[in-house]
PDB file of N, CA and C in Angstrom:
ATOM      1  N   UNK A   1     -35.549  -0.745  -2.167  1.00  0.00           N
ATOM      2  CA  UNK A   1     -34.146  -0.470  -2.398  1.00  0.00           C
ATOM      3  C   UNK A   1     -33.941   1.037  -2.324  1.00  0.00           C
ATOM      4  N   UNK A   2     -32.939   1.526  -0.998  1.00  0.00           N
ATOM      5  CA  UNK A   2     -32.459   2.948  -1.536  1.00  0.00           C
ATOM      6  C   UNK A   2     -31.019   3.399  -1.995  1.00  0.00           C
ATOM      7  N   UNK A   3     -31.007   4.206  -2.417  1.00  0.00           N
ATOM      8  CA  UNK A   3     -29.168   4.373  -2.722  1.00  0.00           C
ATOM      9  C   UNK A   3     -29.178   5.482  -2.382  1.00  0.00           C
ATOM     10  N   UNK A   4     -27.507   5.982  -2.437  1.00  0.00           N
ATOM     11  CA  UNK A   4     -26.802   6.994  -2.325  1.00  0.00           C
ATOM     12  C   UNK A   4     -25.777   7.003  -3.374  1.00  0.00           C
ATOM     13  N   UNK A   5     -25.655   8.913  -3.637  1.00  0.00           N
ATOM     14  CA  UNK A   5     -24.325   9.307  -4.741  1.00  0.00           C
ATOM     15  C   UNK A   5     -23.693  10.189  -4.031  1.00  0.00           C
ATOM     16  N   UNK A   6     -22.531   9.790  -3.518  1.00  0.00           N
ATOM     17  CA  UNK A   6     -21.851  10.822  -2.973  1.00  0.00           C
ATOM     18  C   UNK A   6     -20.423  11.244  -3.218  1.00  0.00           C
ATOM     19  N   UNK A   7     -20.235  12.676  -4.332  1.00  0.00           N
ATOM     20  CA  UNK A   7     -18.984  12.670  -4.608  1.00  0.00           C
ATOM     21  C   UNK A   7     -18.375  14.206  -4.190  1.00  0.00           C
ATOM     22  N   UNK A   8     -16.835  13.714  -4.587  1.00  0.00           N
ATOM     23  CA  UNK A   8     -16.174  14.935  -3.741  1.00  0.00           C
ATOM     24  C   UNK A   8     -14.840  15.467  -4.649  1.00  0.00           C
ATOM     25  N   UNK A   9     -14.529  16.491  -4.840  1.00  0.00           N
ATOM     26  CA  UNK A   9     -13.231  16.603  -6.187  1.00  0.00           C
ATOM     27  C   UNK A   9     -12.401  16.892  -5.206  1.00  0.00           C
ATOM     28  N   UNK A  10     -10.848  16.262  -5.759  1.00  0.00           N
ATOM     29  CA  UNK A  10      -9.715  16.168  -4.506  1.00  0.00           C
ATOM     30  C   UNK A  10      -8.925  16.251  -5.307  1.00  0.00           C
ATOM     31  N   UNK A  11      -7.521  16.675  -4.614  1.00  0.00           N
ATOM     32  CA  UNK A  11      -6.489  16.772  -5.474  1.00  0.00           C
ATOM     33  C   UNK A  11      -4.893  16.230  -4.912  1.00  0.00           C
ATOM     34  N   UNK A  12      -5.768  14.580  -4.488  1.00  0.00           N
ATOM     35  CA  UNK A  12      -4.885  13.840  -4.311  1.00  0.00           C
ATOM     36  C   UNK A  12      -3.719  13.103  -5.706  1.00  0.00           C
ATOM     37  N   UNK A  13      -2.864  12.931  -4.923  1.00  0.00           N
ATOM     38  CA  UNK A  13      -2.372  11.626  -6.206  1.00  0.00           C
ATOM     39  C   UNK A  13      -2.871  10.534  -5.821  1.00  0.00           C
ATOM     40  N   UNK A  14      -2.665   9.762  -7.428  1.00  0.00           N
ATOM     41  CA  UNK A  14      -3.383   8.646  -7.002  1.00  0.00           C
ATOM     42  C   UNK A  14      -3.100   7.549  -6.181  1.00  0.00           C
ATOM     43  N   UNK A  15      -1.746   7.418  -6.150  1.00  0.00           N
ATOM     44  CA  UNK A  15      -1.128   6.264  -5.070  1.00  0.00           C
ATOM     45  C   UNK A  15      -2.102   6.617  -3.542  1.00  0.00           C
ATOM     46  N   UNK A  16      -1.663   7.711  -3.188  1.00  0.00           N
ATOM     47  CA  UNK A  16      -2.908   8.830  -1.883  1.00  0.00           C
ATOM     48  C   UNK A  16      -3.865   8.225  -1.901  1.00  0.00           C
ATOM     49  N   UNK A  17      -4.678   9.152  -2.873  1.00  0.00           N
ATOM     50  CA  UNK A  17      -6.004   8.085  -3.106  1.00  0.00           C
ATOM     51  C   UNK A  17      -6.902   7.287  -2.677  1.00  0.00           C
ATOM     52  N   UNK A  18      -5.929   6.237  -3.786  1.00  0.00           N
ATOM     53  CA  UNK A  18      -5.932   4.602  -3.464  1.00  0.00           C
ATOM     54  C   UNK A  18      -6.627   4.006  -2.371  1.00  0.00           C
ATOM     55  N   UNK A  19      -4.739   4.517  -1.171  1.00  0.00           N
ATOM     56  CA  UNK A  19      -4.823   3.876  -0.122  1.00  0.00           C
ATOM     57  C   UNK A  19      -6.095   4.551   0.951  1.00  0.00           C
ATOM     58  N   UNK A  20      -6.684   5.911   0.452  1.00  0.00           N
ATOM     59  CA  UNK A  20      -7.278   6.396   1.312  1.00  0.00           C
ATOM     60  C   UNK A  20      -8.987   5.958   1.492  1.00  0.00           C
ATOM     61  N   UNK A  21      -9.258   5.972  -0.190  1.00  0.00           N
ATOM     62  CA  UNK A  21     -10.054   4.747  -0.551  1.00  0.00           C
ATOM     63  C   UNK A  21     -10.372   3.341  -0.388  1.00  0.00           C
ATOM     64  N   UNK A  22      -9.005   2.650   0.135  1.00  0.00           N
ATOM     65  CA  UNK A  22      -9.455   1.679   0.737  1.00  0.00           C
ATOM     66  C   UNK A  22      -9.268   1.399   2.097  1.00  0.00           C
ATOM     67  N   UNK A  23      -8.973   2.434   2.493  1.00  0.00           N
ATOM     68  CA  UNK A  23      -9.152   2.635   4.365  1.00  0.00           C
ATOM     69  C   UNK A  23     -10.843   2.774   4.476  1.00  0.00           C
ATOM     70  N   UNK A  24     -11.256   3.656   3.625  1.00  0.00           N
ATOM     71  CA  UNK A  24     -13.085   3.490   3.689  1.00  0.00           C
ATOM     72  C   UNK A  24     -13.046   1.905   3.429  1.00  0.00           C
ATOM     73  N   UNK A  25     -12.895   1.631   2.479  1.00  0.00           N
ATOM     74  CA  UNK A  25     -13.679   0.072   2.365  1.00  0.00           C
ATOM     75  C   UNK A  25     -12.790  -1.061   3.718  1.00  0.00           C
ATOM     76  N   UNK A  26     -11.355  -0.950   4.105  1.00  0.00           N
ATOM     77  CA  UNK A  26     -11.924  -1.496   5.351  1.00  0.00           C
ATOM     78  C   UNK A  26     -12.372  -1.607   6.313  1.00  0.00           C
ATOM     79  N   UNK A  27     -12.359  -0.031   6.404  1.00  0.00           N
ATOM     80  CA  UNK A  27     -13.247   0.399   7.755  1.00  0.00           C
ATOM     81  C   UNK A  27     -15.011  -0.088   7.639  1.00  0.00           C
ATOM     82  N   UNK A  28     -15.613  -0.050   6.059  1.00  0.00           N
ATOM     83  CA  UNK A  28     -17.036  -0.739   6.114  1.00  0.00           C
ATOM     84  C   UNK A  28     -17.027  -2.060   6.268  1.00  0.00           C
ATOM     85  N   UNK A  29     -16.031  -2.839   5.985  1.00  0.00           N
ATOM     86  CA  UNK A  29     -16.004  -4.276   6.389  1.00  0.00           C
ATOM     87  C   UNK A  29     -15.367  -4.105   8.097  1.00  0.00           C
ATOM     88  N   UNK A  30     -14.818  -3.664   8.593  1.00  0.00           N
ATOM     89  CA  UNK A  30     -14.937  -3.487  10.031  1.00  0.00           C
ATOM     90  C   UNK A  30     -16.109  -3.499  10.870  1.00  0.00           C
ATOM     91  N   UNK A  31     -16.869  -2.565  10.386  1.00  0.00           N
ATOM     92  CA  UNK A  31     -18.308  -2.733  10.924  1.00  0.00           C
ATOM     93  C   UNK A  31     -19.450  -3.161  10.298  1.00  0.00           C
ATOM     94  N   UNK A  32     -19.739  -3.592   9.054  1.00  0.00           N
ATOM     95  CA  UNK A  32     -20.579  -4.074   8.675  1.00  0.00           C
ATOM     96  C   UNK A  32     -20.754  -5.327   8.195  1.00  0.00           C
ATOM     97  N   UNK A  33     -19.373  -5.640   8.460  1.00  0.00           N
ATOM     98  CA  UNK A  33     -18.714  -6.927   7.107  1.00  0.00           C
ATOM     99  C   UNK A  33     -18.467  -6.758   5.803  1.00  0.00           C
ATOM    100  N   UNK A  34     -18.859  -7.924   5.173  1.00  0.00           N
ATOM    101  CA  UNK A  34     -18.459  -7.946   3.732  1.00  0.00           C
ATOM    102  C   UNK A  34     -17.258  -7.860   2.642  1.00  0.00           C
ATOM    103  N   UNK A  35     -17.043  -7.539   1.739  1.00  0.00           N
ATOM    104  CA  UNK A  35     -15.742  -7.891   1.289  1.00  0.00           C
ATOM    105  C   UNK A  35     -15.524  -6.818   0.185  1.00  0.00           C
ATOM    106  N   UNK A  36     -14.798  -6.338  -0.377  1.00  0.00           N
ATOM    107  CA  UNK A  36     -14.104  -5.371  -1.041  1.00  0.00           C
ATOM    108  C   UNK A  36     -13.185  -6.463  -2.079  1.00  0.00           C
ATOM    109  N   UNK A  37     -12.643  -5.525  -3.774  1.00  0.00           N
ATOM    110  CA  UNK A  37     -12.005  -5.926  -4.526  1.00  0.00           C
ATOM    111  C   UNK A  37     -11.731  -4.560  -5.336  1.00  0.00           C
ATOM    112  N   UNK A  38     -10.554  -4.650  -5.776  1.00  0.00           N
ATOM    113  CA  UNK A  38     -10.310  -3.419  -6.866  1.00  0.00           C
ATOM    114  C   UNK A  38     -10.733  -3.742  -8.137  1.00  0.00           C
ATOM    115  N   UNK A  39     -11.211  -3.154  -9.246  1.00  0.00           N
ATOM    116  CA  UNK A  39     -11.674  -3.434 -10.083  1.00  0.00           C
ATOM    117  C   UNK A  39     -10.912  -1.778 -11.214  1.00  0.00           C
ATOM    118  N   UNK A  40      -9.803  -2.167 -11.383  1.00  0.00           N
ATOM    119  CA  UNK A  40      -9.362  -0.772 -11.959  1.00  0.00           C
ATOM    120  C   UNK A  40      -8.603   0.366 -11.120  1.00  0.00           C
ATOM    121  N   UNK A  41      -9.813   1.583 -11.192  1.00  0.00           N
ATOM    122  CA  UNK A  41      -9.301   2.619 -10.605  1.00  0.00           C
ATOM    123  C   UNK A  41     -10.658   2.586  -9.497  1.00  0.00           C
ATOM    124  N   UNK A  42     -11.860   1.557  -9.164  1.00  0.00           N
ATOM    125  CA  UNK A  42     -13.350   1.486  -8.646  1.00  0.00           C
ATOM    126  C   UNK A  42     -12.911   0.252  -7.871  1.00  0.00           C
ATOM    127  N   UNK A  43     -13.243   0.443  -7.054  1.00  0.00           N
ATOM    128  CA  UNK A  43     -13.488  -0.916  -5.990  1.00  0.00           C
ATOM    129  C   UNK A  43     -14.562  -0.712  -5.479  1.00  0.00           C
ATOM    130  N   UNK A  44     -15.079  -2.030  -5.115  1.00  0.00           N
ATOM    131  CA  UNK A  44     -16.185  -2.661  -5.218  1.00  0.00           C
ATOM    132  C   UNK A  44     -16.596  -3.022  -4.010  1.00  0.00           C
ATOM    133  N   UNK A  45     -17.614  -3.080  -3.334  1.00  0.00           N
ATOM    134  CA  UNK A  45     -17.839  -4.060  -1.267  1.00  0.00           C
ATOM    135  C   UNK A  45     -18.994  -4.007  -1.763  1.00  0.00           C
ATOM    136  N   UNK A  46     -19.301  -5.445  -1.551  1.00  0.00           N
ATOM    137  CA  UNK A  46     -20.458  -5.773  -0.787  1.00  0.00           C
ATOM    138  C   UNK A  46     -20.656  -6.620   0.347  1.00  0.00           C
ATOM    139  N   UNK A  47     -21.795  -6.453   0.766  1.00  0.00           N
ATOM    140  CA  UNK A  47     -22.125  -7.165   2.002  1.00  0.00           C
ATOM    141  C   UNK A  47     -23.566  -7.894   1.541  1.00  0.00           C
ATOM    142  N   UNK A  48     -23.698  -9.065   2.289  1.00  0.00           N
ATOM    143  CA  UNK A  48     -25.034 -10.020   2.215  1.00  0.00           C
ATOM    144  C   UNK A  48     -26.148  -9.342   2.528  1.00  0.00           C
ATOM    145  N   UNK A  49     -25.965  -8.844   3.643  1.00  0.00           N
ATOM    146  CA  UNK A  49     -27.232  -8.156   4.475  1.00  0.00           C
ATOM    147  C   UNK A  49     -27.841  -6.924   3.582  1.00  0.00           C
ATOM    148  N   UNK A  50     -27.144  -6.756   2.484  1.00  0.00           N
ATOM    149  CA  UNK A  50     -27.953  -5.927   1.504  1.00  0.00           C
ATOM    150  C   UNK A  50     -27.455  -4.283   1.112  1.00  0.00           C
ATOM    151  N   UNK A  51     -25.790  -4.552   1.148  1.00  0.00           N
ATOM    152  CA  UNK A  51     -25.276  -3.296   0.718  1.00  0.00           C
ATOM    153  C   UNK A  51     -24.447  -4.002  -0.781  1.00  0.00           C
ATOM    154  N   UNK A  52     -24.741  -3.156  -1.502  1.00  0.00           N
ATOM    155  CA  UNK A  52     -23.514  -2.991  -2.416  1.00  0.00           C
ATOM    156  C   UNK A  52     -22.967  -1.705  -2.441  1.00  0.00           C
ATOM    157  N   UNK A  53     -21.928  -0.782  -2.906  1.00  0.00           N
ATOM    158  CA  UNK A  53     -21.656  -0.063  -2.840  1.00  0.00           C
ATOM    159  C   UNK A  53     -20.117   0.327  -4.304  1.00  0.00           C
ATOM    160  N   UNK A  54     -20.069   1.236  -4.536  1.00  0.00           N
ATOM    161  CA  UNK A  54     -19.000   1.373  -5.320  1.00  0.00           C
ATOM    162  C   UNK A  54     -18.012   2.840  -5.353  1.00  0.00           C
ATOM    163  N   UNK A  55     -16.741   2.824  -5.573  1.00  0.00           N
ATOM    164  CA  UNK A  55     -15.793   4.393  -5.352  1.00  0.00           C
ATOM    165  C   UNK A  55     -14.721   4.253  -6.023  1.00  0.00           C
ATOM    166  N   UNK A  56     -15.178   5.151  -7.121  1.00  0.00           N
ATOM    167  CA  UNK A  56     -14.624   5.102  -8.681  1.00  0.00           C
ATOM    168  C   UNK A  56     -13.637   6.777  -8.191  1.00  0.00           C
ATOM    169  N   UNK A  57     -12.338   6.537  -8.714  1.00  0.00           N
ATOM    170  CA  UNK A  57     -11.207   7.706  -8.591  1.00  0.00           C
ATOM    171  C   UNK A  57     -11.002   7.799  -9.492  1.00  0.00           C
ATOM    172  N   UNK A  58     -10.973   9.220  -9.555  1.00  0.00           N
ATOM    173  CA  UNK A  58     -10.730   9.828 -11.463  1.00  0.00           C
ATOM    174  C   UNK A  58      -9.465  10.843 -10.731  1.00  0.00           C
ATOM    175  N   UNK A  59      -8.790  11.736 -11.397  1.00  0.00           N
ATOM    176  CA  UNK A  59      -7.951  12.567 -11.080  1.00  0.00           C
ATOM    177  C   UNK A  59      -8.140  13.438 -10.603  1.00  0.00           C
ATOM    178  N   UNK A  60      -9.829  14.193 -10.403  1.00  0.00           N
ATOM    179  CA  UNK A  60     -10.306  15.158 -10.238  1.00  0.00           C
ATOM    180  C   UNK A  60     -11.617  14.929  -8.606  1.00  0.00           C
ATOM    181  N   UNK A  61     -11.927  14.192  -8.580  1.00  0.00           N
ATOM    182  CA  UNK A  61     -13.330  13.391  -7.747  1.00  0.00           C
ATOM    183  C   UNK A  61     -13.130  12.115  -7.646  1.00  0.00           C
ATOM    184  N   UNK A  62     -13.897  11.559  -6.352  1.00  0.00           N
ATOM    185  CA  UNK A  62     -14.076  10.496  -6.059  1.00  0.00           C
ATOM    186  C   UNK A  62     -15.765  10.231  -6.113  1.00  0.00           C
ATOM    187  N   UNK A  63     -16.425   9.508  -6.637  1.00  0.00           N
ATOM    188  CA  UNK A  63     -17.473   9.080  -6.738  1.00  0.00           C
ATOM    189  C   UNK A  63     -17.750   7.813  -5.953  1.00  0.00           C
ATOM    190  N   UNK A  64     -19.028   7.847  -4.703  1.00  0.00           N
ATOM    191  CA  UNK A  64     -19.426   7.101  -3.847  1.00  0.00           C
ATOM    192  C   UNK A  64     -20.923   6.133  -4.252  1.00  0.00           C
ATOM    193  N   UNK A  65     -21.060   5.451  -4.685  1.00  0.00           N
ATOM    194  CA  UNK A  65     -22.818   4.960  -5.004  1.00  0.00           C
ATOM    195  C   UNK A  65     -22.641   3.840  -4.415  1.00  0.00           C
ATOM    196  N   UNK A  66     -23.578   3.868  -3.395  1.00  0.00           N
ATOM    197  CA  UNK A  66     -24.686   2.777  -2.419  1.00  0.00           C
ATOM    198  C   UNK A  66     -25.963   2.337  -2.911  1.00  0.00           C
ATOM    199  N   UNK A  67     -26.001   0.756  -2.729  1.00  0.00           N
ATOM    200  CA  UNK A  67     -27.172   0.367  -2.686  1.00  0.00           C
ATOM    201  C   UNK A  67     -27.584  -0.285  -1.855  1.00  0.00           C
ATOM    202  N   UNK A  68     -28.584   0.210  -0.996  1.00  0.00           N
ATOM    203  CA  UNK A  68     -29.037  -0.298   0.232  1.00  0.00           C
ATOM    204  C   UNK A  68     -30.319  -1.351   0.082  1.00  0.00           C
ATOM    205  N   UNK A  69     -30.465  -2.511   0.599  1.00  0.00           N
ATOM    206  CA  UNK A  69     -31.380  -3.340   0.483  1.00  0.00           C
ATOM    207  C   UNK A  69     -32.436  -2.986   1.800  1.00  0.00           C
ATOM    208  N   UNK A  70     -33.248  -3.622   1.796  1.00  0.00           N
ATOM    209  CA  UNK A  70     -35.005  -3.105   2.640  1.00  0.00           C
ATOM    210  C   UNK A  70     -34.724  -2.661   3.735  1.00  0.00           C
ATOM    211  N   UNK A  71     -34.141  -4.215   4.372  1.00  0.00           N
ATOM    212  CA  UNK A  71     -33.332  -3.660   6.359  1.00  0.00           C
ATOM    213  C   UNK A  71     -32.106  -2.623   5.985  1.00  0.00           C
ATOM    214  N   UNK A  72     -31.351  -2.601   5.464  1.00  0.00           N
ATOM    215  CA  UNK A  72     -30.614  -1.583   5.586  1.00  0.00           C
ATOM    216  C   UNK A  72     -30.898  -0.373   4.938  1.00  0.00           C
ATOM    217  N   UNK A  73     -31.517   0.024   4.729  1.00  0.00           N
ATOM    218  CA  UNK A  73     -32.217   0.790   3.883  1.00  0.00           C
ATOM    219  C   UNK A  73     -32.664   1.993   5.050  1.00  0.00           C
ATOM    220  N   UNK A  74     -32.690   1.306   6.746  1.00  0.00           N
ATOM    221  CA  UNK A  74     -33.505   1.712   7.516  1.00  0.00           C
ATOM    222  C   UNK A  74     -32.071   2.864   8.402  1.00  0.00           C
ATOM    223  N   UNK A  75     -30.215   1.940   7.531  1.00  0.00           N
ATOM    224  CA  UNK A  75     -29.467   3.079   8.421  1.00  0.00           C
ATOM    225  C   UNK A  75     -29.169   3.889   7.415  1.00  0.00           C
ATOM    226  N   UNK A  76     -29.950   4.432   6.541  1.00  0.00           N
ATOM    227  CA  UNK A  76     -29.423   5.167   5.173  1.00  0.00           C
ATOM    228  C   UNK A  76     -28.589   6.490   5.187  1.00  0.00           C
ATOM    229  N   UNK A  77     -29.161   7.407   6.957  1.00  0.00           N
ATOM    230  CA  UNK A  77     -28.464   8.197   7.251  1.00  0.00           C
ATOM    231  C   UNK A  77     -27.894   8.433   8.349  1.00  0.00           C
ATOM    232  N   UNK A  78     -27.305   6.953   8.718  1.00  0.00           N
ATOM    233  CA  UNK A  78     -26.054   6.831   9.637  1.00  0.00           C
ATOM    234  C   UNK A  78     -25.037   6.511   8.351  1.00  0.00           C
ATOM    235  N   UNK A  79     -25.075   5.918   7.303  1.00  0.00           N
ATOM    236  CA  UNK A  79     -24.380   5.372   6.445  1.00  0.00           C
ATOM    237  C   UNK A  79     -23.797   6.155   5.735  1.00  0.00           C
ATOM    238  N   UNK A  80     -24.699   7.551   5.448  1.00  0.00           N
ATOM    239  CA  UNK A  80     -24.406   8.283   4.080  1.00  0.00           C
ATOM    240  C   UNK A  80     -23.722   9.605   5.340  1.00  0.00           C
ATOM    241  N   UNK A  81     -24.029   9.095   6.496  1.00  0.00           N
ATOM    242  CA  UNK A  81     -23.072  10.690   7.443  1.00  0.00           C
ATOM    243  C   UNK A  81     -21.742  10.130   7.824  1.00  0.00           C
ATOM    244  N   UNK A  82     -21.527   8.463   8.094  1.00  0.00           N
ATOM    245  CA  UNK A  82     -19.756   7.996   7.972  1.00  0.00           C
ATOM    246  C   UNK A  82     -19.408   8.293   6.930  1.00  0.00           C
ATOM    247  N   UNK A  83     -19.979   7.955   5.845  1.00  0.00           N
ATOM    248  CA  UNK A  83     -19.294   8.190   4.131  1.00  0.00           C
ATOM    249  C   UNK A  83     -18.945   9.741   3.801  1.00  0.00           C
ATOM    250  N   UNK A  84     -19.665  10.659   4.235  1.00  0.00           N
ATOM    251  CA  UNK A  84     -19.189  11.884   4.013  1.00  0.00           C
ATOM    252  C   UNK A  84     -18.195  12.151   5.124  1.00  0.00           C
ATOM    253  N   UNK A  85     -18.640  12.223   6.374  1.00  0.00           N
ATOM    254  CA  UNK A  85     -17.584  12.280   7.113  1.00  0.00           C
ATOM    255  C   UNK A  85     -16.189  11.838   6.877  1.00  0.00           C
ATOM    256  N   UNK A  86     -15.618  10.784   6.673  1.00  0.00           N
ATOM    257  CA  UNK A  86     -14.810   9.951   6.533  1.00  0.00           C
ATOM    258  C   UNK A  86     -14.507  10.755   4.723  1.00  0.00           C
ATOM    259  N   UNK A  87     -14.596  10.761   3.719  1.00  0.00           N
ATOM    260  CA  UNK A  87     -14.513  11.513   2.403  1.00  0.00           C
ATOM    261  C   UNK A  87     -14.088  12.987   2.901  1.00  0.00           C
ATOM    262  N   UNK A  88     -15.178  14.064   3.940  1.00  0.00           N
ATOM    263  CA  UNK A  88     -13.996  15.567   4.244  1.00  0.00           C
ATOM    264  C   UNK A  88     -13.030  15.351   5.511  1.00  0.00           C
ATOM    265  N   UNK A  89     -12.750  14.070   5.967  1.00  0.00           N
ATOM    266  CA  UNK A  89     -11.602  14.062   6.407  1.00  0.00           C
ATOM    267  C   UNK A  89     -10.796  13.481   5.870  1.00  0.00           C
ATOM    268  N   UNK A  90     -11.233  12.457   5.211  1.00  0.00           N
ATOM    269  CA  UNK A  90      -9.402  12.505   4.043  1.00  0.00           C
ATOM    270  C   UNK A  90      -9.231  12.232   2.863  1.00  0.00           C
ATOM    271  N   UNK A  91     -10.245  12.686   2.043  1.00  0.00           N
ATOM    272  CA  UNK A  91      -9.975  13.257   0.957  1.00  0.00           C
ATOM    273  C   UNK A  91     -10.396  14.710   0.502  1.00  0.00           C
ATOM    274  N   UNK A  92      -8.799  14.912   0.172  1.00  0.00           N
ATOM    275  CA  UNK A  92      -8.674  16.352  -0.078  1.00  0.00           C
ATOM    276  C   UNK A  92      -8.132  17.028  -1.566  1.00  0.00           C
TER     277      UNK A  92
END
């Protein structure tokens, strides 16, 4: 099992946010599958093939944590360079 923590302080509102936060999670179900849920101000995706993942919005940062299972484990840094990518382009 590997993971990733990847966070970023922004000084969005939160409605912003939100929606910008869950343009990441459908864009990972775009290409990877799996399914997404809000859980608060944290929503949640996982996928079968062995991701979980979570992106908790506070007022200040967005917090990113991945958990990658064995085979996926193997795109850890194609995964963790969309997630940043995609985080300094739109959240700001």
């Amino acid at each position: 099992m590997s993971s990733l923590c990847i966070k970023r302080q922004h000084t969005m509102a939160p409605d912003k946010l939100k929606s910008e936060v869950e343009a990441l999670a459908d864009k990972l179900v775009d290409k990877f599958g799996g399914s997404y849920q809000w859980e608060g101000d944290k929503i949640r995706y996982a996928y079968s093939g062995g991701v979980k993942a979570s992106v908790a919005c506070t007022p200040k940062d967005v917090q990113v944590d991945v958990e990658l299972g064995m085979m996926m484990s193997m795109l850890k840094g194609k995964i963790k360079s969309e997630v940043e990518g995609y985080l300094d382009k739109h959240i700001t």
